[in-house]
Protein backbone atom coordinates (compact mmCIF):
# COMPACT_ATOMS: atom_id res chain seq x y z
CA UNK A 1 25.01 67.07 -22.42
CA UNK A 2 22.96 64.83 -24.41
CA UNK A 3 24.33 62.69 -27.01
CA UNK A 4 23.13 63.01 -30.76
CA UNK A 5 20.68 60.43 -32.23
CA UNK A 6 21.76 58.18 -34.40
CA UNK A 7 21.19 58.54 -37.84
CA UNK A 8 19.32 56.59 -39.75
CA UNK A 9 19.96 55.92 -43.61
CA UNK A 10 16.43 55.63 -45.59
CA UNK A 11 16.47 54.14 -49.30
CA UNK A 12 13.34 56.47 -50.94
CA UNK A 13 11.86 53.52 -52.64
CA UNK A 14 9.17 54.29 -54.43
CA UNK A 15 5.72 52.97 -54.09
CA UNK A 16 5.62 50.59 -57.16
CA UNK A 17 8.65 49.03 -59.05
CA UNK A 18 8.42 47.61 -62.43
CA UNK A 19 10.48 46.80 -65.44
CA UNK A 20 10.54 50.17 -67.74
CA UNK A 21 10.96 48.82 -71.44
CA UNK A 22 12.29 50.71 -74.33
CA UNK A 23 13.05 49.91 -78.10
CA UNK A 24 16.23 48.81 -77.92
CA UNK A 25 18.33 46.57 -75.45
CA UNK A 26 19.66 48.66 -72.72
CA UNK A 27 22.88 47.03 -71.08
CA UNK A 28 24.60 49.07 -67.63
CA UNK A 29 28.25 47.52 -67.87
CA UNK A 30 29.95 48.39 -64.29
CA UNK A 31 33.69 47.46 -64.85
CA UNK A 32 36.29 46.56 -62.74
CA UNK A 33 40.20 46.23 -63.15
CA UNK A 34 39.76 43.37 -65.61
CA UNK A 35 36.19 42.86 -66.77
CA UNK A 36 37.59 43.91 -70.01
CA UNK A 37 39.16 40.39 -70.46
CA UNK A 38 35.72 38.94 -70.84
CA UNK A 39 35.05 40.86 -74.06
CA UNK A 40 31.18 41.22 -72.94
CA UNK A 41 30.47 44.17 -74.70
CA UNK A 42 31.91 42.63 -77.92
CA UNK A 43 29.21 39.66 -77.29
CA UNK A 44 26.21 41.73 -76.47
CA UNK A 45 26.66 43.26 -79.58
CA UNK A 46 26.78 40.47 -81.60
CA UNK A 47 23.73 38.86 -79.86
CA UNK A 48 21.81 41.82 -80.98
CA UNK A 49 24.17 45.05 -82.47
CA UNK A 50 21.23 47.61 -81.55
CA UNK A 51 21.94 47.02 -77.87
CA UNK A 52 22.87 50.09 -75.62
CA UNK A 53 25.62 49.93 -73.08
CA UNK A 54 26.24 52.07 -70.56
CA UNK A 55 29.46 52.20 -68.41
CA UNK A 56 30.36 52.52 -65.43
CA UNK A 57 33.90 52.41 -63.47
CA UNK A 58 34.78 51.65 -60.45
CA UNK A 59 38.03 53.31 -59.05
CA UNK A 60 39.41 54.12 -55.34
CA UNK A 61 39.49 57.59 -53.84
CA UNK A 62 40.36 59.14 -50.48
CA UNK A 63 36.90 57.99 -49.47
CA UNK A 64 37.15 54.00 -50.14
CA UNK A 65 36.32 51.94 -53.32
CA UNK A 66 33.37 53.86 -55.73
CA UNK A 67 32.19 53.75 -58.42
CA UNK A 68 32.34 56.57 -61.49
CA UNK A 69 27.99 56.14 -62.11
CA UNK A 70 25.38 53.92 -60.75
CA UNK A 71 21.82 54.96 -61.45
CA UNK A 72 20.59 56.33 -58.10
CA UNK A 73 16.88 56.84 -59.44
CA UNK A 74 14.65 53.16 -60.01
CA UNK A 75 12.97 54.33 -63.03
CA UNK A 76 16.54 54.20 -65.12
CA UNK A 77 17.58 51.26 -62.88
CA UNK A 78 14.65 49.58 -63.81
CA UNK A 79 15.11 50.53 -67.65
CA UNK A 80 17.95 48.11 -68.43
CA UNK A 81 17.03 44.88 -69.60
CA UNK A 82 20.64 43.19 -68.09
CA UNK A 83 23.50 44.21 -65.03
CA UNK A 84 26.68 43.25 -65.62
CA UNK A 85 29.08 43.65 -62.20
CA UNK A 86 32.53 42.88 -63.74
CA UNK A 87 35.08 42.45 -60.87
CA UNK A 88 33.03 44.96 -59.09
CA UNK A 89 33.38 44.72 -55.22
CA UNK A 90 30.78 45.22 -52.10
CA UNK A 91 32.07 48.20 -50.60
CA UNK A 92 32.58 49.97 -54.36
CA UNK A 93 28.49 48.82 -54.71
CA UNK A 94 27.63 50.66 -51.40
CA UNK A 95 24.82 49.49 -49.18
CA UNK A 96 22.52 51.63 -51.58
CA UNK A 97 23.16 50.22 -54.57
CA UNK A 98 23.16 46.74 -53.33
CA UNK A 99 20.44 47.18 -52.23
CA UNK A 100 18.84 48.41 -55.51
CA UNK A 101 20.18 45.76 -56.98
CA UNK A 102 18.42 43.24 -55.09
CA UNK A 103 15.16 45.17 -56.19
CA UNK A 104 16.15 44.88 -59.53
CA UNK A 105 16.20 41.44 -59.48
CA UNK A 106 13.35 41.02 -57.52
CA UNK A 107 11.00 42.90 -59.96
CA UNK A 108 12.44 41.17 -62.99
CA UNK A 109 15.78 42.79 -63.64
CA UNK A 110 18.51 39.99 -65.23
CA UNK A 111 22.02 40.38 -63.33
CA UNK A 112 25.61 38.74 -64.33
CA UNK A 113 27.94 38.78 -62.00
CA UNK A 114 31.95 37.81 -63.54
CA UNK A 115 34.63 37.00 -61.20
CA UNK A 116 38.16 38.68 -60.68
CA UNK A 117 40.69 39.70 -57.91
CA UNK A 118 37.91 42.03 -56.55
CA UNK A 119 34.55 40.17 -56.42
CA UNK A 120 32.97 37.30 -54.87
CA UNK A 121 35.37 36.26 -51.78
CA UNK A 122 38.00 38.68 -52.06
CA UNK A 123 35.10 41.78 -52.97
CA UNK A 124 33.63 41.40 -49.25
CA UNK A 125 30.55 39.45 -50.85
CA UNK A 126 29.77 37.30 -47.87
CA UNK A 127 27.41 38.16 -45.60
CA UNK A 128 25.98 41.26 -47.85
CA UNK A 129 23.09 41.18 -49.96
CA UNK A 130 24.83 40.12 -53.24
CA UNK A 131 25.09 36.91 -51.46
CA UNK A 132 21.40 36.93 -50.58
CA UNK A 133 20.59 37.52 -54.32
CA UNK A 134 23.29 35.64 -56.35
CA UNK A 135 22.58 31.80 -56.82
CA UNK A 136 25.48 30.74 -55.25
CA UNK A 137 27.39 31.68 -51.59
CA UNK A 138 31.16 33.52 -51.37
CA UNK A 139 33.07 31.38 -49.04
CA UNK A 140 35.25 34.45 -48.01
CA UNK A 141 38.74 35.84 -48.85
CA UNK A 142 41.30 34.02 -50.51
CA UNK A 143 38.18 31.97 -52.19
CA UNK A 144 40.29 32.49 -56.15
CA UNK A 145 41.85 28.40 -57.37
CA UNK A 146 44.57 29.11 -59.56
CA UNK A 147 44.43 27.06 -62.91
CA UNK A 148 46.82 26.45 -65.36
CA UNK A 149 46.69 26.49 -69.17
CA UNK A 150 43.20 25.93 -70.95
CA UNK A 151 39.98 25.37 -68.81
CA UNK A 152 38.18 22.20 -70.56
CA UNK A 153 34.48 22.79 -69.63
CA UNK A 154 31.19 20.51 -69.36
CA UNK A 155 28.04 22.06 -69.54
CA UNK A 156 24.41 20.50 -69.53
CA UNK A 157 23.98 19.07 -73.02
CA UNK A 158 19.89 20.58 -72.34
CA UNK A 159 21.30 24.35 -71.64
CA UNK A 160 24.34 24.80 -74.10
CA UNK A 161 25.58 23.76 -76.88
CA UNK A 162 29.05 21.83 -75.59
CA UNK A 163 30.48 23.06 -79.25
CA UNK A 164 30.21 26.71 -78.19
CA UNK A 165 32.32 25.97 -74.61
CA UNK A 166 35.02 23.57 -75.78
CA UNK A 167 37.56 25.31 -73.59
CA UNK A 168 38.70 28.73 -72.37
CA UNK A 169 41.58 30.46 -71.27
CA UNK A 170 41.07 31.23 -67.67
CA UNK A 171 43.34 31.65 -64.97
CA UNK A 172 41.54 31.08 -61.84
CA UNK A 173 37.96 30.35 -60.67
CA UNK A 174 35.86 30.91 -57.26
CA UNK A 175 35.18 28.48 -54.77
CA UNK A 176 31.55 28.93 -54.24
CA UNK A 177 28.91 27.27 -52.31
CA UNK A 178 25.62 26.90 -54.69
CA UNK A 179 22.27 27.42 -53.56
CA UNK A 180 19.43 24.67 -53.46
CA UNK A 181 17.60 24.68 -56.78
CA UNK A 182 20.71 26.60 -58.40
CA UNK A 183 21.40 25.48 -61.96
CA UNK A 184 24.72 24.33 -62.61
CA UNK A 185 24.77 25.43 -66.39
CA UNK A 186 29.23 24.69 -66.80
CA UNK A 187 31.47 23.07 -64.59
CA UNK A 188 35.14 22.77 -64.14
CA UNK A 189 36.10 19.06 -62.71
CA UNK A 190 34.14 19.51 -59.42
CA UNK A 191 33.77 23.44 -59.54
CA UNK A 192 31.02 25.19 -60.42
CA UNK A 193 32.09 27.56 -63.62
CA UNK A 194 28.33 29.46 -64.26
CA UNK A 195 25.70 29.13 -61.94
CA UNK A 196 22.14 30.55 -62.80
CA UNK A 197 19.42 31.09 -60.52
CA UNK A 198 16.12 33.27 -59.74
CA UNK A 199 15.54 35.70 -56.45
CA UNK A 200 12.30 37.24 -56.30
């Protein structure tokens, strides 16, 4: 008897990436149990109301966290001008689309990731390529700091306007590690509230 190869997974990239623009903002919204709470598609459409969202869902099925649509072909990955993963974790992702993610990104894509019971630490971040990608690191399960009442932010007097972020109801916030040359844009006491960085 001899035993069957292994097999080998092969992402069909193709031979030249690049941002695909169109007339309108495109937005791909992939939502978690309570990405809703952050009202994001209410403020992408006041930014600019011609925007065009796209949602996706991700849900749990005999075969393990998915998700209900992630575009599996670069030319409509690379069509939307943002990414938002809303409480979105690794293993609903997939190896795949992480990694088309991390292309994304790397060819010019713009990705915001929100936090929740099933991202960052407790989404099996560390270790996979969102934390190659992301500006900051996931410090592993159990990461969430409970806080109580209104969050009273500071942010960097040259990146917001401290009127706009005066405080926010929030109920907990990731422990994260932030990258070298990560921008700190708000902070919570001594935590990190939005990081932004570059990858690519």
């Amino acid at each position: 008897k001899i035993p069957a190869p292994v097999k080998q997974k092969t992402l069909l990239k193709p031979k030249r990436i690049v941002r695909i623009y169109k007339k309108h903002p495109q937005v791909l919204f992939l939502q978690g149990l309570l990405s809703d709470n952050y009202k994001l598609k209410t403020a992408i459409k006041r930014i600019n109301p011609d925007s065009q969202i796209k949602g996706g869902y991700a849900y749990n099925s005999i075969f393990g966290p998915q998700l209900d649509y992630f575009p599996y072909d670069y030319n409509t990955l690379m069509s939307y001008d943002l990414i938002i993963i809303g409480d979105i974790s690794a293993a609903s992702l997939g190896k795949v689309g992480m990694e088309m993610l991390k292309d994304y990104v790397r060819y010019g894509g713009n990705l915001l990731v929100v936090g929740g019971p099933f991202a960052y630490g407790d989404g099996g971040y560390k270790g996979t390529v969102m934390d190659e990608i992301l500006p900051v690191l996931s410090q592993g399960p159990f990461d969430i700091k409970r806080v109580a009442g209104m969050m009273k932010l500071r942010p960097r007097q040259e990146v917001i306007k401290a009127g706009s972020f005066k405080s926010l109801k929030v109920e907990y916030l990731h422990r994260v590690k932030v990258k070298p040359g990560a921008k700190v844009l708000l902070t919570y006491g001594k935590y990190p509230f939005l990081v932004a960085g570059t990858y690519g």
